[in-house]
Protein backbone atom coordinates (compact mmCIF):
# COMPACT_ATOMS: atom_id res chain seq x y z
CA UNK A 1 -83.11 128.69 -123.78
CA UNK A 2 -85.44 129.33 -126.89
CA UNK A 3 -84.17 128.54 -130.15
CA UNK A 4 -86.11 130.51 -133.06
CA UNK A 5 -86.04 129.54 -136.61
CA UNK A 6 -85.65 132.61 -139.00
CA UNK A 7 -87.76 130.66 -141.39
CA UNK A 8 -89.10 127.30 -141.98
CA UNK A 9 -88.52 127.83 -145.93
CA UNK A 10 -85.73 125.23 -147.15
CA UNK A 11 -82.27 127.18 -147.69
CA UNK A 12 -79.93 127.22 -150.74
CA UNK A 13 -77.41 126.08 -148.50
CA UNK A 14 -75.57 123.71 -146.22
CA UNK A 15 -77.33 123.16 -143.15
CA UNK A 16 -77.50 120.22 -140.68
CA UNK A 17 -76.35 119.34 -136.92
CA UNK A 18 -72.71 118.74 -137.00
CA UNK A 19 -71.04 119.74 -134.38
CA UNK A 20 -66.99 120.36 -135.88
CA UNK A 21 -64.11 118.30 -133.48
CA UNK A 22 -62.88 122.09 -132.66
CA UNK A 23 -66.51 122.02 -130.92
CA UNK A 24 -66.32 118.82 -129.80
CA UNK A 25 -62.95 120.04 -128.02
CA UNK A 26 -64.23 122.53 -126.97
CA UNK A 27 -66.78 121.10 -124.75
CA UNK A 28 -64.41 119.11 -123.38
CA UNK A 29 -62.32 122.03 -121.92
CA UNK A 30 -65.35 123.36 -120.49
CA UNK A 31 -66.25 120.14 -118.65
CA UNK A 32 -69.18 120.07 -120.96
CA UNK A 33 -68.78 117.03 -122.89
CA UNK A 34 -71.74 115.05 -121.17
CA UNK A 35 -73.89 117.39 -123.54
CA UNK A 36 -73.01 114.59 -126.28
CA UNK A 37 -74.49 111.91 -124.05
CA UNK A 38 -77.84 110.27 -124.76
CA UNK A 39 -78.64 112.52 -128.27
CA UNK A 40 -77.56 110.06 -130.73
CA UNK A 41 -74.23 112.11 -131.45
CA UNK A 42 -72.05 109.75 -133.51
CA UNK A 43 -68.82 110.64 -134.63
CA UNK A 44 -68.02 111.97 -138.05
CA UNK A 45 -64.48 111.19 -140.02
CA UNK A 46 -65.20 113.33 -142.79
CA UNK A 47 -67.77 114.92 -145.43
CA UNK A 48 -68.08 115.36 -149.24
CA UNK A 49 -70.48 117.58 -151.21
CA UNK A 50 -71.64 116.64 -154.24
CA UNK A 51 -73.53 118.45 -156.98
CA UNK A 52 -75.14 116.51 -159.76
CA UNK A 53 -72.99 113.40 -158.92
CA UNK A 54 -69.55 115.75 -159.10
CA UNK A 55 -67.84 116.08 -155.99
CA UNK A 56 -67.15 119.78 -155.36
């Protein structure tokens, strides 16, 4: 697998490696959940976005 960044230019939007519980789920029904072994995965209860110190 090759993985190909569009551009290396820092969007004007959300971006990051979360991986949704839906996903997480998912993974499991495929047997794949071992993918979340060993990469420093930790789980996630929640996110807030803030802009200029407002929550949004």
């Amino acid at each position: 697998m090759a993985l190909l960044e569009r551009s290396l230019a820092e969007p004007d939007r959300i971006v990051g490696e979360l991986l949704q519980p839906g996903g997480v789920m998912a993974l499991r029904q495929l047997g794949l959940e071992s993918c979340l072994e060993n990469i420093d995965a930790i789980p996630c209860q929640g996110y807030c976005i803030y802009d200029n110190g407002k929550s949004v």
